[in-house]
C-alpha atoms as a PDB file:
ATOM      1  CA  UNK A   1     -47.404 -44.287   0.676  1.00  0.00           C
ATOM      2  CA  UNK A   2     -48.814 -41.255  -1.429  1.00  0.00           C
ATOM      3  CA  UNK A   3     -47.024 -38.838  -4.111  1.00  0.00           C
ATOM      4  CA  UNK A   4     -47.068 -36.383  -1.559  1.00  0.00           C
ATOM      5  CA  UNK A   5     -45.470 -38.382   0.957  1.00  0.00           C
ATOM      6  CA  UNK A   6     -42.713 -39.750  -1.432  1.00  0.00           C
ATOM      7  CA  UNK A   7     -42.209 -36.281  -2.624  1.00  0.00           C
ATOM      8  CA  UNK A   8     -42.089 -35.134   0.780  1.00  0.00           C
ATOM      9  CA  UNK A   9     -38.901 -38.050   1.764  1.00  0.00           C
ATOM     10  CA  UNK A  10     -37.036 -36.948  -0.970  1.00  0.00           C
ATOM     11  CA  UNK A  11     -37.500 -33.022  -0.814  1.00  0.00           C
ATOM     12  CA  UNK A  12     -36.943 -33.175   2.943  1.00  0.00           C
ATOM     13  CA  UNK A  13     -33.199 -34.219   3.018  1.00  0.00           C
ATOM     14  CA  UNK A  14     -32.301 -32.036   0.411  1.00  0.00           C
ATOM     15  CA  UNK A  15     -33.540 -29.147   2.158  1.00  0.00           C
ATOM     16  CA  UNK A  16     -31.730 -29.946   4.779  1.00  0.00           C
ATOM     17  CA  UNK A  17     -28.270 -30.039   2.807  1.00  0.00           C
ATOM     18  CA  UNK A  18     -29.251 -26.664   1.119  1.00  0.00           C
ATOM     19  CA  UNK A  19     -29.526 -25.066   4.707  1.00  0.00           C
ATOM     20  CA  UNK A  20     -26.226 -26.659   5.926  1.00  0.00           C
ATOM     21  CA  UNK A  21     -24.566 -26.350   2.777  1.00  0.00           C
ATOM     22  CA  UNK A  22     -25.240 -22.157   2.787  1.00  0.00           C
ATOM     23  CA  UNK A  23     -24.873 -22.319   6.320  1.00  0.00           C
ATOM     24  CA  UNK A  24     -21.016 -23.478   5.744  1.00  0.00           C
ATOM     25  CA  UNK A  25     -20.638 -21.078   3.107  1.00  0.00           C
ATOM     26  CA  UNK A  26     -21.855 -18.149   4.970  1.00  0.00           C
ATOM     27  CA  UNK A  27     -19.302 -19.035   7.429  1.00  0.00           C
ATOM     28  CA  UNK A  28     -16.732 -19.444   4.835  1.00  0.00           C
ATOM     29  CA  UNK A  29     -17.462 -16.286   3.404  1.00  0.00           C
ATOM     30  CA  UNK A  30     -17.468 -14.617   6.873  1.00  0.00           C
ATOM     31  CA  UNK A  31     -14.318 -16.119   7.538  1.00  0.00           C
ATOM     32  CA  UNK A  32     -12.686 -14.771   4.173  1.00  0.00           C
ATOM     33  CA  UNK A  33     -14.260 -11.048   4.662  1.00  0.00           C
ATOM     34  CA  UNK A  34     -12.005 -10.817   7.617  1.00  0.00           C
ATOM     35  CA  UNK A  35      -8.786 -12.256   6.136  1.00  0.00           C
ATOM     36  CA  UNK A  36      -9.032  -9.682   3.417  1.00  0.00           C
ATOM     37  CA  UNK A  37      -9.962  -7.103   5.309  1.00  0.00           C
ATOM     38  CA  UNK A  38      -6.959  -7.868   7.489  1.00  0.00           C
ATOM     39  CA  UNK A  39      -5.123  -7.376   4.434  1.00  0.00           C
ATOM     40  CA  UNK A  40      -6.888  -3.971   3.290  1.00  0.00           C
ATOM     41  CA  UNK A  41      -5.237  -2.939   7.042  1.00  0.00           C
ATOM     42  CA  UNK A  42      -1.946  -4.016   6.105  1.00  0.00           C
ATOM     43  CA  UNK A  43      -1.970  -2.992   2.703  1.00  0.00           C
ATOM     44  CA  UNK A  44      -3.119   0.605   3.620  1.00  0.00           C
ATOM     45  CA  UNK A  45      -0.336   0.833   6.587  1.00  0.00           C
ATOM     46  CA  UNK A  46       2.207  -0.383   3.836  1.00  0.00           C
ATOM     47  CA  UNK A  47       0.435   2.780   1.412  1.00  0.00           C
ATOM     48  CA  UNK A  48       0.916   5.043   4.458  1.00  0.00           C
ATOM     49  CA  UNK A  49       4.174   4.265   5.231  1.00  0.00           C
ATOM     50  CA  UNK A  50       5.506   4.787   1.862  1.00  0.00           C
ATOM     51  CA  UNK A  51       3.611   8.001   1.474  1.00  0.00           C
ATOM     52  CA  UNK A  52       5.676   9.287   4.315  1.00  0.00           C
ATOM     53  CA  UNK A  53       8.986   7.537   2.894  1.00  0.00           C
ATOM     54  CA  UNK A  54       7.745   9.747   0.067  1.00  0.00           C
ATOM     55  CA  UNK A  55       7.180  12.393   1.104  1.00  0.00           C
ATOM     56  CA  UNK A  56      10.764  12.536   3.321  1.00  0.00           C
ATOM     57  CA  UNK A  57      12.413  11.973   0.005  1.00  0.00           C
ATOM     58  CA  UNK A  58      11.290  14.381  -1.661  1.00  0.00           C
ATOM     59  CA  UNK A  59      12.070  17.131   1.324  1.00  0.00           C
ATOM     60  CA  UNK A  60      15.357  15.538   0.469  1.00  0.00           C
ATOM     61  CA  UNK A  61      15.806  16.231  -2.934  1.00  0.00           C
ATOM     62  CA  UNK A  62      14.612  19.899  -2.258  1.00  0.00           C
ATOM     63  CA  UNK A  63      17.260  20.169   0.008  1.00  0.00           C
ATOM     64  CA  UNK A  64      20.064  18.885  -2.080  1.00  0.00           C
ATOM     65  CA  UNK A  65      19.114  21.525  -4.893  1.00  0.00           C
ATOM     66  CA  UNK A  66      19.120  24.211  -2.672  1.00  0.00           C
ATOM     67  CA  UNK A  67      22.726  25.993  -3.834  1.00  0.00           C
ATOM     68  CA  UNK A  68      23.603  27.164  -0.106  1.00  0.00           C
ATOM     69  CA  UNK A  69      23.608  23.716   0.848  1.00  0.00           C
ATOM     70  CA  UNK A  70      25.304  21.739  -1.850  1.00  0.00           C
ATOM     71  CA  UNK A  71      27.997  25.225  -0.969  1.00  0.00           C
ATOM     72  CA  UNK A  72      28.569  24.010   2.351  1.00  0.00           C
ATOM     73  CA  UNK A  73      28.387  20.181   2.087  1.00  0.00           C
ATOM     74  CA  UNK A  74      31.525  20.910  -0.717  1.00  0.00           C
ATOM     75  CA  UNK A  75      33.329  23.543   1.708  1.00  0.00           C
ATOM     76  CA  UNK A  76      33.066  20.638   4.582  1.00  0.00           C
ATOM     77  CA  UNK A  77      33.532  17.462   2.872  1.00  0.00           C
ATOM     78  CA  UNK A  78      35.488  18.059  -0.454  1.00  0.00           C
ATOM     79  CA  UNK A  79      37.138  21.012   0.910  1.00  0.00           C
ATOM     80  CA  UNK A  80      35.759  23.128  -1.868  1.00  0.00           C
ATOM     81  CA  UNK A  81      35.712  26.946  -2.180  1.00  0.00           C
ATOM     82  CA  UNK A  82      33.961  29.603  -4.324  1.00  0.00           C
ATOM     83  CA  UNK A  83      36.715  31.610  -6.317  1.00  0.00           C
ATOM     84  CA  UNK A  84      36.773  35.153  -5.945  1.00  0.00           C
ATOM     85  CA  UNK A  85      34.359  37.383  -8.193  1.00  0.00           C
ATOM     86  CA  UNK A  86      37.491  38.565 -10.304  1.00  0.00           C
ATOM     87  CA  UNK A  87      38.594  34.763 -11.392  1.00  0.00           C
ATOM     88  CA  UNK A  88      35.116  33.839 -12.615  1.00  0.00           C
ATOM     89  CA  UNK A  89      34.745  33.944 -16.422  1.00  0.00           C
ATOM     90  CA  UNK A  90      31.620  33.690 -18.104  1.00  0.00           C
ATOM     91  CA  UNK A  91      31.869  31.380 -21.430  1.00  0.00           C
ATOM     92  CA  UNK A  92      29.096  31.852 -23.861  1.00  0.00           C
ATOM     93  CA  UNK A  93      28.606  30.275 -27.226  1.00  0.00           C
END
């Protein structure tokens, strides 16, 4: 048997486990793309949902500083009343 030939039995096999071995990895790889872009989905539905939690919140807060409403919410639940003009005092240093 020649160099060539020898050289030929050895590098033969090896190619062989390259291809399969970056065959398996491709597949791997494929296989992991998907997972995390499954997660990218979730993650960004997550983002979007909070957003709107958000953005409900802060309608919320606007609503609560509004001085008509935090009137009426005392009138109805702490049975609260604003004292006439002539019994306010203004206090200043």
């Amino acid at each position: 048997m020649s160099f060539s030939h020898r050289i030929l039995w050895i590098a033969l096999p090896a190619l062989w486990a390259a291809a399969l071995a970056s065959a398996a990895g491709a597949i791997y790889l494929k296989h992991r793309s998907r997972e995390m872009f499954v997660e990218l989905e979730r993650l960004d539905n997550r983002r979007d949902n909070l957003d709107i939690e958000w953005g409900q919140l802060q309608l919320e807060q606007s609503a609560w500083s509004n001085n008509a409403f935090v009137e009426r919410v005392a009138n109805a639940k702490l049975h609260m009343a604003m004292p006439p003009p002539k019994e306010i005092e203004i206090i200043t240093p």
